[in-house]
PDBML (XML) file of the C-alpha atoms, coordinates in Angstrom:
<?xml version="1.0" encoding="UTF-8" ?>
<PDBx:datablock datablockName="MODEL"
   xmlns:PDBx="http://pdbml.pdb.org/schema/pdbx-v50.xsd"
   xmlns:xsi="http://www.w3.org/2001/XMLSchema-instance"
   xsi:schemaLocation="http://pdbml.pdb.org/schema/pdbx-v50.xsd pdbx-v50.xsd">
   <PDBx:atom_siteCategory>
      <PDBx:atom_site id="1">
         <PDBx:B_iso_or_equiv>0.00</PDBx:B_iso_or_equiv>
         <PDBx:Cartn_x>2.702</PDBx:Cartn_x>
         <PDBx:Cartn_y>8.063</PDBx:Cartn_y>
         <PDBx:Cartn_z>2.363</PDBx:Cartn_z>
         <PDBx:auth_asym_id>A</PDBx:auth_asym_id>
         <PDBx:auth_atom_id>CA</PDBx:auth_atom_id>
         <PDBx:auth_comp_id>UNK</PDBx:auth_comp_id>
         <PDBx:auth_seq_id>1</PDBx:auth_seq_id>
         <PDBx:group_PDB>ATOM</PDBx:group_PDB>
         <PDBx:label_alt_id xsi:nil="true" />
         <PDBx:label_asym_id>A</PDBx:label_asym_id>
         <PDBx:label_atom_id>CA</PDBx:label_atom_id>
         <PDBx:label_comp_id>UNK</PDBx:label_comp_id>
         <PDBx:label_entity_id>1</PDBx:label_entity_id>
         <PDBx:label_seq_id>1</PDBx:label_seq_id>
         <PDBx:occupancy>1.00</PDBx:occupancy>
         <PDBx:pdbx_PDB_model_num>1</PDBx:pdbx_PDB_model_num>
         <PDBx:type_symbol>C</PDBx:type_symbol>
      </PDBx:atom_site>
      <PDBx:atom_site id="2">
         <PDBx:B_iso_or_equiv>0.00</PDBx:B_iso_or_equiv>
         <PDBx:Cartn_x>1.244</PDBx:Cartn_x>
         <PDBx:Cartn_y>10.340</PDBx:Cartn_y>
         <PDBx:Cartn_z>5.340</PDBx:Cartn_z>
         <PDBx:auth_asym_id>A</PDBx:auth_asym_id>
         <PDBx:auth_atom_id>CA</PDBx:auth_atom_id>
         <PDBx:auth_comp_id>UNK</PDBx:auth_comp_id>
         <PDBx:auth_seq_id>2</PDBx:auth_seq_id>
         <PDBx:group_PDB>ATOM</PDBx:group_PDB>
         <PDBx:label_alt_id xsi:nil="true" />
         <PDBx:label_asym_id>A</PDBx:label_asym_id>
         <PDBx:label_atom_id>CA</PDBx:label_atom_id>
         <PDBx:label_comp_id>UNK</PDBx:label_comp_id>
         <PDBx:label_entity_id>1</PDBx:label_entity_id>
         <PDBx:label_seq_id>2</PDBx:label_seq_id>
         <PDBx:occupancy>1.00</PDBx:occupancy>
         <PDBx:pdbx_PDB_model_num>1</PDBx:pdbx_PDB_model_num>
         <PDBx:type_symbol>C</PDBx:type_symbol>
      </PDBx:atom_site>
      <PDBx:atom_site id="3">
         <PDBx:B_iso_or_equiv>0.00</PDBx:B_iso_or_equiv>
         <PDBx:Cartn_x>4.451</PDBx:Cartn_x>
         <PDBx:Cartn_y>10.648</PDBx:Cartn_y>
         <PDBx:Cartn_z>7.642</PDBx:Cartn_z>
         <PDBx:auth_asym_id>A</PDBx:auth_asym_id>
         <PDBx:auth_atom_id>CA</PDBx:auth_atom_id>
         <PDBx:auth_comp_id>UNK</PDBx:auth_comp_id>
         <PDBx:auth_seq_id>3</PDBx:auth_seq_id>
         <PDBx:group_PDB>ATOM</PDBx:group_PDB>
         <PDBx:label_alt_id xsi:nil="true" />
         <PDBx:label_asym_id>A</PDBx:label_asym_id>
         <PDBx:label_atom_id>CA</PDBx:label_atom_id>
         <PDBx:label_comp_id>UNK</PDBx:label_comp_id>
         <PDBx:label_entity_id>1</PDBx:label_entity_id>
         <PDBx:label_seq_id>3</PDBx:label_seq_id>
         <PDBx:occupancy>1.00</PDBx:occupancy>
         <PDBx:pdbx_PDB_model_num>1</PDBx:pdbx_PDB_model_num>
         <PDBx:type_symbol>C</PDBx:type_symbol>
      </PDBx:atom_site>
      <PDBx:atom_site id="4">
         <PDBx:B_iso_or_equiv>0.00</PDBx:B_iso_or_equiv>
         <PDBx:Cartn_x>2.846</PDBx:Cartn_x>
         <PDBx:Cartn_y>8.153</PDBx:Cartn_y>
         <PDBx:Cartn_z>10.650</PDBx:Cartn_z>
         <PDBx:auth_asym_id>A</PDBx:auth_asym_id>
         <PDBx:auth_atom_id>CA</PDBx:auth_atom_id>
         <PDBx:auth_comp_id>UNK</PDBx:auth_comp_id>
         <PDBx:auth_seq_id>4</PDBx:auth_seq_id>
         <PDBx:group_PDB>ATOM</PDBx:group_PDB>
         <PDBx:label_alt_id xsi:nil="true" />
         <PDBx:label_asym_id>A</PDBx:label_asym_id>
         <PDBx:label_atom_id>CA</PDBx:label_atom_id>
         <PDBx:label_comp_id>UNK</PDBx:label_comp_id>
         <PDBx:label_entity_id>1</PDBx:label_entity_id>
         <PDBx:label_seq_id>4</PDBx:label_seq_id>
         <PDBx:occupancy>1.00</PDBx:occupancy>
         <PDBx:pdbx_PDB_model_num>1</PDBx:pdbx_PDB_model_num>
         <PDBx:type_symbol>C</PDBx:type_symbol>
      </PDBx:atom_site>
      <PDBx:atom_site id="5">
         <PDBx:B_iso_or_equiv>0.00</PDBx:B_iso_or_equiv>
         <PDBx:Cartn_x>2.803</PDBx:Cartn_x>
         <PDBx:Cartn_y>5.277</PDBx:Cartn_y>
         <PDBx:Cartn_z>8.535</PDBx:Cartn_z>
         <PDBx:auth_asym_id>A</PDBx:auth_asym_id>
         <PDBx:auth_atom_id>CA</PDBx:auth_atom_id>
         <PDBx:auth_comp_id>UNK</PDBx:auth_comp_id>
         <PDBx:auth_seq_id>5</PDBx:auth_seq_id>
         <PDBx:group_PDB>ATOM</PDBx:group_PDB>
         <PDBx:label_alt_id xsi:nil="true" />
         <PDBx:label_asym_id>A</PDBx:label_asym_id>
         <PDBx:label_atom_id>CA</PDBx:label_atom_id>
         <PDBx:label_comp_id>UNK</PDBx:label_comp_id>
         <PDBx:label_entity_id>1</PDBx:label_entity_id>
         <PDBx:label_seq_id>5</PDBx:label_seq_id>
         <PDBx:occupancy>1.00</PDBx:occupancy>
         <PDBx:pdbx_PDB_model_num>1</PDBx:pdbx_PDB_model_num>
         <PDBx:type_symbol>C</PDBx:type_symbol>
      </PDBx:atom_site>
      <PDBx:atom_site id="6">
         <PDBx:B_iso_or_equiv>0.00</PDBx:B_iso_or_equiv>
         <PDBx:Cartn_x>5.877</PDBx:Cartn_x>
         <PDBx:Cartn_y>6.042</PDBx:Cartn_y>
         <PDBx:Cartn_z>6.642</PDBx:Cartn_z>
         <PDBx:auth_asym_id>A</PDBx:auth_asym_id>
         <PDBx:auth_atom_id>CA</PDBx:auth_atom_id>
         <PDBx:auth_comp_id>UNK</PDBx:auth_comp_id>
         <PDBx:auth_seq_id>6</PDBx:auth_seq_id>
         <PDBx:group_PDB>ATOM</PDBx:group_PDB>
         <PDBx:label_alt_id xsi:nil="true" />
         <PDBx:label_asym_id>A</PDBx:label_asym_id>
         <PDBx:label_atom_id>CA</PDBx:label_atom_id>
         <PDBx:label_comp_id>UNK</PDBx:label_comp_id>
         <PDBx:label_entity_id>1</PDBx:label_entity_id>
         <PDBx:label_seq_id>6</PDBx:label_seq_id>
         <PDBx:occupancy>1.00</PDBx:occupancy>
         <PDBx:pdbx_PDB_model_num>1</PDBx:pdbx_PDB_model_num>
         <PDBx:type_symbol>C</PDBx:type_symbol>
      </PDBx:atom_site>
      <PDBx:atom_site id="7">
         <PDBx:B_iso_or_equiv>0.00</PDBx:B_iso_or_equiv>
         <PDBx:Cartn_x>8.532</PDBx:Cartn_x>
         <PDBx:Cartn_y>2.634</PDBx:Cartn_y>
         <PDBx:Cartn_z>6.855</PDBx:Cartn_z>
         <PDBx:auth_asym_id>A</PDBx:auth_asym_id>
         <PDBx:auth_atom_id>CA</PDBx:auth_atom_id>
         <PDBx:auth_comp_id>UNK</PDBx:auth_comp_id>
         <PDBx:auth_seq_id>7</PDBx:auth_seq_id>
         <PDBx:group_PDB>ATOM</PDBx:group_PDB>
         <PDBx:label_alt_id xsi:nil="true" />
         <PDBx:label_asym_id>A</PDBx:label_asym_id>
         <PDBx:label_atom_id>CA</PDBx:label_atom_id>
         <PDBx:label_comp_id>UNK</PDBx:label_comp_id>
         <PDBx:label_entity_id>1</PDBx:label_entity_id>
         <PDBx:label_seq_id>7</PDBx:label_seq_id>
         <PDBx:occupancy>1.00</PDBx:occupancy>
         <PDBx:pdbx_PDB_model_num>1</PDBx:pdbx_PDB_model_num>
         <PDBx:type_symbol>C</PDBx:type_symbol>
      </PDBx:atom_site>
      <PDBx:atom_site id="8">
         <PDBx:B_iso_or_equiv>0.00</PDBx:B_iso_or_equiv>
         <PDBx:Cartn_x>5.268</PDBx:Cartn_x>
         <PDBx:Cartn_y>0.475</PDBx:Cartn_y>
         <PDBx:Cartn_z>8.093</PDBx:Cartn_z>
         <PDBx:auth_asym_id>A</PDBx:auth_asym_id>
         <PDBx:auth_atom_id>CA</PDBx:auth_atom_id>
         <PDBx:auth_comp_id>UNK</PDBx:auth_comp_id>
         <PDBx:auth_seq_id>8</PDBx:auth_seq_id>
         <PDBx:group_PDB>ATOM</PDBx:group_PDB>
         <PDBx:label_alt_id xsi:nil="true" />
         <PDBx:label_asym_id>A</PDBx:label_asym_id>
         <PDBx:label_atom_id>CA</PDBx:label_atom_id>
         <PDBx:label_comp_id>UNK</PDBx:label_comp_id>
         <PDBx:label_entity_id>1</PDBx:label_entity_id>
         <PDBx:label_seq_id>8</PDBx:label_seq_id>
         <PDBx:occupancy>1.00</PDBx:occupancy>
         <PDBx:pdbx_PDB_model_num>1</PDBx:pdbx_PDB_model_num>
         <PDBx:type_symbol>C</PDBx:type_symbol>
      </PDBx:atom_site>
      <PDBx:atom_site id="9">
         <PDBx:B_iso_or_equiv>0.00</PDBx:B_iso_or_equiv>
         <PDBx:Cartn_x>2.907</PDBx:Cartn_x>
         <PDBx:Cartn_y>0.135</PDBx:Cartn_y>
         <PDBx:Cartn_z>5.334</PDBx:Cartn_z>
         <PDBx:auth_asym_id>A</PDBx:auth_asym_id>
         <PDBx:auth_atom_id>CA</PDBx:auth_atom_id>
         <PDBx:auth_comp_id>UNK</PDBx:auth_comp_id>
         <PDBx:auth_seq_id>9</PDBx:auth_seq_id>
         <PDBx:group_PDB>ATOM</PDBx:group_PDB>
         <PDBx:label_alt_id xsi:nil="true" />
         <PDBx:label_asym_id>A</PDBx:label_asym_id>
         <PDBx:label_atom_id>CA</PDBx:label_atom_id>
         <PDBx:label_comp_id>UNK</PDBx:label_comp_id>
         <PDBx:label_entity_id>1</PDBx:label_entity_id>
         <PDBx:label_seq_id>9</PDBx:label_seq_id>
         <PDBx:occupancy>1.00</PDBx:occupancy>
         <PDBx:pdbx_PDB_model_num>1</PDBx:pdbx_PDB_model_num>
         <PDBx:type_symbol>C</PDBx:type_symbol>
      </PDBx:atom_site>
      <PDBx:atom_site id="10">
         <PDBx:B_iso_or_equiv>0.00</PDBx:B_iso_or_equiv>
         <PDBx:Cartn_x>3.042</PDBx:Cartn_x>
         <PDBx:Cartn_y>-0.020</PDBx:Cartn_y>
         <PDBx:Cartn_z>1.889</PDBx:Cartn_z>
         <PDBx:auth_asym_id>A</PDBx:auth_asym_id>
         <PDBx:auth_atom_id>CA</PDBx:auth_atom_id>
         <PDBx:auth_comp_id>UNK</PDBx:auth_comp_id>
         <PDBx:auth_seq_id>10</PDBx:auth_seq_id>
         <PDBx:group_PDB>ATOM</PDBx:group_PDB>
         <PDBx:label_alt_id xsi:nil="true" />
         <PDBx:label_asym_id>A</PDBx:label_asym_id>
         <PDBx:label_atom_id>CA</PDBx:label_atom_id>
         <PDBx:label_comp_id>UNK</PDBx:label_comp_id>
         <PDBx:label_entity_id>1</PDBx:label_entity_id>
         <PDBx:label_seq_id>10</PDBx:label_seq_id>
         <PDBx:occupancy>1.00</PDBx:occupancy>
         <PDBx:pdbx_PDB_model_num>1</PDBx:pdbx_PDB_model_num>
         <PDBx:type_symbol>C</PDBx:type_symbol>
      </PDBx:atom_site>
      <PDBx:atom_site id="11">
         <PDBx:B_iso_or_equiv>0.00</PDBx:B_iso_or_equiv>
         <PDBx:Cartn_x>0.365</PDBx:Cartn_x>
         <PDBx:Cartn_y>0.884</PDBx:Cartn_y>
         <PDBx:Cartn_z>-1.258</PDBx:Cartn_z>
         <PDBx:auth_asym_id>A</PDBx:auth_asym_id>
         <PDBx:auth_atom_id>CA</PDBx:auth_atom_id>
         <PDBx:auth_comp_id>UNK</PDBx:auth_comp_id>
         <PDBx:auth_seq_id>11</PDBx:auth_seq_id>
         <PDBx:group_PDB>ATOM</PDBx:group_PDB>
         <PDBx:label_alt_id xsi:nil="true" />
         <PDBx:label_asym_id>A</PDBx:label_asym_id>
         <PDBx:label_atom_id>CA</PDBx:label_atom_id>
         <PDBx:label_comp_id>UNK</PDBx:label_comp_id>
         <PDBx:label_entity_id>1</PDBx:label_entity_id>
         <PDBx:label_seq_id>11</PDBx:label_seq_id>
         <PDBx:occupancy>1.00</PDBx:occupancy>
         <PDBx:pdbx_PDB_model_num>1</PDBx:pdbx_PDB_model_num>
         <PDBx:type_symbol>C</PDBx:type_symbol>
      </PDBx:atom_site>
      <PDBx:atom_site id="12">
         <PDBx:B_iso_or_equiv>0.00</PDBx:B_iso_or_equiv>
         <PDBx:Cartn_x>0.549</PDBx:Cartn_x>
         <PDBx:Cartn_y>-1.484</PDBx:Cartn_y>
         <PDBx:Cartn_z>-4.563</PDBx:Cartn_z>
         <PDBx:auth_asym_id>A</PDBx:auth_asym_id>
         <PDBx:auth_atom_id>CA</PDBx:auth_atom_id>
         <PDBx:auth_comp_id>UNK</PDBx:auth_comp_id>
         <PDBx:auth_seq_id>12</PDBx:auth_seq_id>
         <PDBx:group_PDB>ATOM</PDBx:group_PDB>
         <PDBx:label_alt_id xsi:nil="true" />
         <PDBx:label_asym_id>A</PDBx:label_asym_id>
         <PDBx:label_atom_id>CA</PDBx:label_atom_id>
         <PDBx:label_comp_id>UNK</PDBx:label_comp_id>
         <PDBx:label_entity_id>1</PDBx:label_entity_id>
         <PDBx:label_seq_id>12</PDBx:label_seq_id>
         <PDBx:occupancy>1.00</PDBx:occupancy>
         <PDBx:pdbx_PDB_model_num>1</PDBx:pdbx_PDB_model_num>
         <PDBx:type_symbol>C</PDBx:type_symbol>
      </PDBx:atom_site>
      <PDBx:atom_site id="13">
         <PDBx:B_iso_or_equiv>0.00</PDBx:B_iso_or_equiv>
         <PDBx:Cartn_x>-1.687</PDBx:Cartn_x>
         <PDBx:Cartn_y>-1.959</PDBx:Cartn_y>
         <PDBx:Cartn_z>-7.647</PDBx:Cartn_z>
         <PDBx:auth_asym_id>A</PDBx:auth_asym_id>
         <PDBx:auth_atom_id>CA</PDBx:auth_atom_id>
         <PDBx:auth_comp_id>UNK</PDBx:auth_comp_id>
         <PDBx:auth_seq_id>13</PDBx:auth_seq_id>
         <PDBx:group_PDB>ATOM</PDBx:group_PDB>
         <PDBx:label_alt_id xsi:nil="true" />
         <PDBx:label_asym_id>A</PDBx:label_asym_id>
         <PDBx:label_atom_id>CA</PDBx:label_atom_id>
         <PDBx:label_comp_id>UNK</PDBx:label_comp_id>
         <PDBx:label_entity_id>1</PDBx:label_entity_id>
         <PDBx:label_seq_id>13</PDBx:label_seq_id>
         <PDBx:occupancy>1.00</PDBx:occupancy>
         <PDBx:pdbx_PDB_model_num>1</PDBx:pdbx_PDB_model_num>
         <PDBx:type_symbol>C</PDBx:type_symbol>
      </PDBx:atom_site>
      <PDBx:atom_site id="14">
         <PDBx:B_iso_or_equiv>0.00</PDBx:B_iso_or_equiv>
         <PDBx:Cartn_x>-1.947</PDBx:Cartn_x>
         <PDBx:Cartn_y>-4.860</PDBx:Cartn_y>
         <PDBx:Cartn_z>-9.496</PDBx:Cartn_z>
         <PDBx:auth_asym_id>A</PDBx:auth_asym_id>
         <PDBx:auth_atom_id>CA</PDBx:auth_atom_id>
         <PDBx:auth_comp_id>UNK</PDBx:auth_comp_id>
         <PDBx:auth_seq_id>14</PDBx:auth_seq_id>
         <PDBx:group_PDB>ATOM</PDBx:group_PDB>
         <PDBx:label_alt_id xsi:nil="true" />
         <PDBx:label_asym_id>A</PDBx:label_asym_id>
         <PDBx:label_atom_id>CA</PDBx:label_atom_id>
         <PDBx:label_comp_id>UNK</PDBx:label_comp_id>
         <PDBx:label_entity_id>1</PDBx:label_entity_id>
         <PDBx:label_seq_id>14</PDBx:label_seq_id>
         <PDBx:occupancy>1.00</PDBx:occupancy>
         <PDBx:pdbx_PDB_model_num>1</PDBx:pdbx_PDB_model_num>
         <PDBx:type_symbol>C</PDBx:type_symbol>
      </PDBx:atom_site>
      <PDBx:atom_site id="15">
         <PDBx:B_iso_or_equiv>0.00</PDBx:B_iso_or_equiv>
         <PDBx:Cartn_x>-3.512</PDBx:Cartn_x>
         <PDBx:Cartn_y>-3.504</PDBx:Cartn_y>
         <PDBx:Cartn_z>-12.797</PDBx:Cartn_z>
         <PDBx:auth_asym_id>A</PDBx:auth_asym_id>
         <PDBx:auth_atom_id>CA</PDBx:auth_atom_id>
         <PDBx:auth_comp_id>UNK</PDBx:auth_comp_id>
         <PDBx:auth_seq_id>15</PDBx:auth_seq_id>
         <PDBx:group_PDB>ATOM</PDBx:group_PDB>
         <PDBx:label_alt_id xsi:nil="true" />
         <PDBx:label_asym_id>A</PDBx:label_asym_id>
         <PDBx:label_atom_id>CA</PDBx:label_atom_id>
         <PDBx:label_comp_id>UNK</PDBx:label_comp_id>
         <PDBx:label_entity_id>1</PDBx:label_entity_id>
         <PDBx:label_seq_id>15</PDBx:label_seq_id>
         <PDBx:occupancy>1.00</PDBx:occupancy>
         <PDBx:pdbx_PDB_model_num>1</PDBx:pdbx_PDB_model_num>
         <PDBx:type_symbol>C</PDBx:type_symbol>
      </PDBx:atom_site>
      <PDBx:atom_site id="16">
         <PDBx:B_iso_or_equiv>0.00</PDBx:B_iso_or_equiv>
         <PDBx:Cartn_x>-4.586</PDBx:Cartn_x>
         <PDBx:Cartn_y>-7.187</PDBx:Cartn_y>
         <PDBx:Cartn_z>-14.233</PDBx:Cartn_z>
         <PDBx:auth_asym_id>A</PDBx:auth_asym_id>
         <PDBx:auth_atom_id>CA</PDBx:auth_atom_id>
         <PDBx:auth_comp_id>UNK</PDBx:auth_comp_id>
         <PDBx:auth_seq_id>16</PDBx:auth_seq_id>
         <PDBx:group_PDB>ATOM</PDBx:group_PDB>
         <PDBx:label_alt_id xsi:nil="true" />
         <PDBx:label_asym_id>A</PDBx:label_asym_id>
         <PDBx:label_atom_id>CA</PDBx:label_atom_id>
         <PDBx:label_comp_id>UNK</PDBx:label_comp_id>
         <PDBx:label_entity_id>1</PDBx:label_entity_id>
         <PDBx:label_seq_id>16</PDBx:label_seq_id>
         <PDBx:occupancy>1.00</PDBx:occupancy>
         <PDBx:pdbx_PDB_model_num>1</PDBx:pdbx_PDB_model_num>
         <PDBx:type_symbol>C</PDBx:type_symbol>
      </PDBx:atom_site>
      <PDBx:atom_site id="17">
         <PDBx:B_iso_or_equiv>0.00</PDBx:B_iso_or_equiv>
         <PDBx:Cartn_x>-6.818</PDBx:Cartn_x>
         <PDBx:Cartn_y>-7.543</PDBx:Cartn_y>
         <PDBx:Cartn_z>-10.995</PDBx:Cartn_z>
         <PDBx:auth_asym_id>A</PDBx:auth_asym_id>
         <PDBx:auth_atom_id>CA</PDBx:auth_atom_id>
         <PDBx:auth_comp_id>UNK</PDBx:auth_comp_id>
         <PDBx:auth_seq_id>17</PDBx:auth_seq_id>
         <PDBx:group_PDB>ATOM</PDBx:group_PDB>
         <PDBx:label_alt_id xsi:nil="true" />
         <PDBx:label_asym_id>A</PDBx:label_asym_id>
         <PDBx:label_atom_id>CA</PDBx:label_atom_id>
         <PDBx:label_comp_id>UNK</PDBx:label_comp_id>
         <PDBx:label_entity_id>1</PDBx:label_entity_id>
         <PDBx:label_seq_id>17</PDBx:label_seq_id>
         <PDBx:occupancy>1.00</PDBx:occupancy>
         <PDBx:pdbx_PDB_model_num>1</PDBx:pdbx_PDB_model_num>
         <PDBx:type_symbol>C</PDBx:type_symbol>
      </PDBx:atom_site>
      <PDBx:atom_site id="18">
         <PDBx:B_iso_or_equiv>0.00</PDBx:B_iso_or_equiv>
         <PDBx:Cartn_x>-7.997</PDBx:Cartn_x>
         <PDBx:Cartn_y>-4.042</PDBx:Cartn_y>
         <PDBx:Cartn_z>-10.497</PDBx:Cartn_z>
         <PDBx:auth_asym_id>A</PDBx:auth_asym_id>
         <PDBx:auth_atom_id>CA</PDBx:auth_atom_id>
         <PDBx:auth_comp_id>UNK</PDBx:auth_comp_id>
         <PDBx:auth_seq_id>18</PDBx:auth_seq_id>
         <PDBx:group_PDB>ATOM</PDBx:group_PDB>
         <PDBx:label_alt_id xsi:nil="true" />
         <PDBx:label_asym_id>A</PDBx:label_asym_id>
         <PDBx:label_atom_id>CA</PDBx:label_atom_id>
         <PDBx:label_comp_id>UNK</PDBx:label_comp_id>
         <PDBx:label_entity_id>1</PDBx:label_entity_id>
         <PDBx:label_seq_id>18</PDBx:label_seq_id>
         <PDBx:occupancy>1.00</PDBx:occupancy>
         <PDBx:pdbx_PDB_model_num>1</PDBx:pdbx_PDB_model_num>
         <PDBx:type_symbol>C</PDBx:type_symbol>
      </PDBx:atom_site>
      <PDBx:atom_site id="19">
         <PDBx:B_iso_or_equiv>0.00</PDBx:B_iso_or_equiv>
         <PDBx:Cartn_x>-6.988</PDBx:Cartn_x>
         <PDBx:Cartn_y>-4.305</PDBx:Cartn_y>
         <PDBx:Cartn_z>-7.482</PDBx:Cartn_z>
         <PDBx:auth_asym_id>A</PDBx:auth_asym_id>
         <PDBx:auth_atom_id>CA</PDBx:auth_atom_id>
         <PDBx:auth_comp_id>UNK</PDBx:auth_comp_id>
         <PDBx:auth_seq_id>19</PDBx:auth_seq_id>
         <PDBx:group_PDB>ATOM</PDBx:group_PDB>
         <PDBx:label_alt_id xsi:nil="true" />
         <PDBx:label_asym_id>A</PDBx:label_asym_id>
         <PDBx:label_atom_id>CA</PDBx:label_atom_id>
         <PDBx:label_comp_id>UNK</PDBx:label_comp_id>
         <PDBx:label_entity_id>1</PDBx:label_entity_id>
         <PDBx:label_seq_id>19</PDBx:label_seq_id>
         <PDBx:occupancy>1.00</PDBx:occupancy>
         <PDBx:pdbx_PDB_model_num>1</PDBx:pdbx_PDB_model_num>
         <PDBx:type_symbol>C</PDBx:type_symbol>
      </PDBx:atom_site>
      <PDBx:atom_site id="20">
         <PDBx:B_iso_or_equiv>0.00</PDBx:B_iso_or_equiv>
         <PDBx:Cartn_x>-5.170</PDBx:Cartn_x>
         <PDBx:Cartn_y>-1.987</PDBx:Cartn_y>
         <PDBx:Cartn_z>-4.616</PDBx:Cartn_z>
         <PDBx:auth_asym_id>A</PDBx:auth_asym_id>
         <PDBx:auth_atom_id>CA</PDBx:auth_atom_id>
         <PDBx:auth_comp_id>UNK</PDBx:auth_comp_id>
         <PDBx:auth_seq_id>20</PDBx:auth_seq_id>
         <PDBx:group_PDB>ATOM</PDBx:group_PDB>
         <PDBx:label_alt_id xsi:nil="true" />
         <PDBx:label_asym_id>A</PDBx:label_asym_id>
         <PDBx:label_atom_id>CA</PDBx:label_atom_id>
         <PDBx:label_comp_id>UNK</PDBx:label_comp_id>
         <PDBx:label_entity_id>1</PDBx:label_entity_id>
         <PDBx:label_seq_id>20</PDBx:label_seq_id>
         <PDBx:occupancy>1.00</PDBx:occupancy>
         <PDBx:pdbx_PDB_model_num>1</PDBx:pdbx_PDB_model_num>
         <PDBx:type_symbol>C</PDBx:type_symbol>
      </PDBx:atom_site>
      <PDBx:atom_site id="21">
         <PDBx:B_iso_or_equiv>0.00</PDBx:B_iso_or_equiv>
         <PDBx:Cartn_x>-3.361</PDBx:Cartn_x>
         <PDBx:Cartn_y>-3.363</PDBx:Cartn_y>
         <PDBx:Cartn_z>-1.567</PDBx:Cartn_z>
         <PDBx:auth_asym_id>A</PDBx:auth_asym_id>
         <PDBx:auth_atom_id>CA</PDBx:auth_atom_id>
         <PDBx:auth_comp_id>UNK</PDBx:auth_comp_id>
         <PDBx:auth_seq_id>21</PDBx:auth_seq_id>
         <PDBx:group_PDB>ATOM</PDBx:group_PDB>
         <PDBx:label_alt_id xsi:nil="true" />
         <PDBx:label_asym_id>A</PDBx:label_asym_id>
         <PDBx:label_atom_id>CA</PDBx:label_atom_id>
         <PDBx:label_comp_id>UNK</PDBx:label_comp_id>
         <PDBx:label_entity_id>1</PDBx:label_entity_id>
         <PDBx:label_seq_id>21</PDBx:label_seq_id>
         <PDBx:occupancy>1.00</PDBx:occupancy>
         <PDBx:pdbx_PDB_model_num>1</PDBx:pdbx_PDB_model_num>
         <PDBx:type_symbol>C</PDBx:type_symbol>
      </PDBx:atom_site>
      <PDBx:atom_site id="22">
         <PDBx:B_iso_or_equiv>0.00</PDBx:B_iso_or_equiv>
         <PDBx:Cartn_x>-2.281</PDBx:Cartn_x>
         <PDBx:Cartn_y>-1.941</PDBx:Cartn_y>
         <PDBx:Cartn_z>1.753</PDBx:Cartn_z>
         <PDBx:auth_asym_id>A</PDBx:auth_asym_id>
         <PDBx:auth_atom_id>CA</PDBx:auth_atom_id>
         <PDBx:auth_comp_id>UNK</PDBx:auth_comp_id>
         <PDBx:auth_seq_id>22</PDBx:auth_seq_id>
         <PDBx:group_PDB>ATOM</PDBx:group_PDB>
         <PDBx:label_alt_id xsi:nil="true" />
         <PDBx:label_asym_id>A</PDBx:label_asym_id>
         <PDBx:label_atom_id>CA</PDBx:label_atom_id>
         <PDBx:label_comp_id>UNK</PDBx:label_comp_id>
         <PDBx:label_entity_id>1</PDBx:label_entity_id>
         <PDBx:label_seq_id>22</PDBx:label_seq_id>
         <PDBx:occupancy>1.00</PDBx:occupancy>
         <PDBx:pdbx_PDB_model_num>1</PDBx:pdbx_PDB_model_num>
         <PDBx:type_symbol>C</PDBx:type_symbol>
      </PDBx:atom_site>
      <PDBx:atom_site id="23">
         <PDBx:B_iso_or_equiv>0.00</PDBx:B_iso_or_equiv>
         <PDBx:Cartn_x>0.492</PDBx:Cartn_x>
         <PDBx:Cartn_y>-3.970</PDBx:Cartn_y>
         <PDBx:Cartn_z>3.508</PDBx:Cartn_z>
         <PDBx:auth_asym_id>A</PDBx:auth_asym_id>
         <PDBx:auth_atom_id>CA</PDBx:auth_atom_id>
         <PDBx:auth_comp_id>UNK</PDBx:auth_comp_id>
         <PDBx:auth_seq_id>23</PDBx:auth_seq_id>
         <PDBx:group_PDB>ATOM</PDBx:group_PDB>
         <PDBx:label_alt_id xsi:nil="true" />
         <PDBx:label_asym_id>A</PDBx:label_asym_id>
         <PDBx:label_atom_id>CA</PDBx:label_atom_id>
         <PDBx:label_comp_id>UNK</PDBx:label_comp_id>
         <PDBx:label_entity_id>1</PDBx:label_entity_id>
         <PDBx:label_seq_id>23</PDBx:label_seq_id>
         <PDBx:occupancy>1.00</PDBx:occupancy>
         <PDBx:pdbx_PDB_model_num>1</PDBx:pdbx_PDB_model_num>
         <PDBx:type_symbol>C</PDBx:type_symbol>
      </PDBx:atom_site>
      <PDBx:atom_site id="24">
         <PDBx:B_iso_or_equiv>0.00</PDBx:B_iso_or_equiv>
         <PDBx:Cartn_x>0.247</PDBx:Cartn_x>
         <PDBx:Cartn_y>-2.712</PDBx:Cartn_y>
         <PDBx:Cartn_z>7.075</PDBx:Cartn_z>
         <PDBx:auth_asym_id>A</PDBx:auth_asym_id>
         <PDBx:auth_atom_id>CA</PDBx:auth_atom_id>
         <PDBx:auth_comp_id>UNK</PDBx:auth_comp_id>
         <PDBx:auth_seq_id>24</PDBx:auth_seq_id>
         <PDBx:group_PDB>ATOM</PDBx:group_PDB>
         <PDBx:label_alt_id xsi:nil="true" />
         <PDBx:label_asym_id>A</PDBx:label_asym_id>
         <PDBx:label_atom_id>CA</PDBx:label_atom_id>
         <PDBx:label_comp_id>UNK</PDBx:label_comp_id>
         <PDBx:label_entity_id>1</PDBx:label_entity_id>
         <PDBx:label_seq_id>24</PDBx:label_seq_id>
         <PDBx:occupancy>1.00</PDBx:occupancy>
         <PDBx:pdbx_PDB_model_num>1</PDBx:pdbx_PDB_model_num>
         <PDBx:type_symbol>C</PDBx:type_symbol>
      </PDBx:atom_site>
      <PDBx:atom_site id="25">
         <PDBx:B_iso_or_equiv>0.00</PDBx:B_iso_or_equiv>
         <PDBx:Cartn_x>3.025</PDBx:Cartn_x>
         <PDBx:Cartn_y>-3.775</PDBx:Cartn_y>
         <PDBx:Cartn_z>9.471</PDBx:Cartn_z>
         <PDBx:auth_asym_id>A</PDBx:auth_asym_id>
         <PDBx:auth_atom_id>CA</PDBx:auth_atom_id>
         <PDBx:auth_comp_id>UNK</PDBx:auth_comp_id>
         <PDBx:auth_seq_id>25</PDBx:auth_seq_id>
         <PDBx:group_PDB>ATOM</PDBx:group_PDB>
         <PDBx:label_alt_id xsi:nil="true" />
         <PDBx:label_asym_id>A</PDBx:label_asym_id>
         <PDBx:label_atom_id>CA</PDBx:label_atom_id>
         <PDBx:label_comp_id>UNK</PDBx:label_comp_id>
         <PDBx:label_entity_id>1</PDBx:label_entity_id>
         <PDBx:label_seq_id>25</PDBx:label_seq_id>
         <PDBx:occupancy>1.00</PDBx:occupancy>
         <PDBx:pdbx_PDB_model_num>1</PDBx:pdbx_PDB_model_num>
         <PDBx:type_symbol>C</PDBx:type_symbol>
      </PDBx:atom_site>
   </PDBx:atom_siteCategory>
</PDBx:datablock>
């Protein structure tokens, strides 16, 4: 993570969709 959003978001996968998320908070 780039140090601003560091404790705030957070980066998954989910392989069996081929999708990638970004949980922003």
């Amino acid at each position: 993570y780039a140090d601003p959003v560091k404790g705030r978001f957070t980066i998954s996968r989910d392989n069996s969709k081929n999708t990638v998320f970004l949980q922003m908070s």
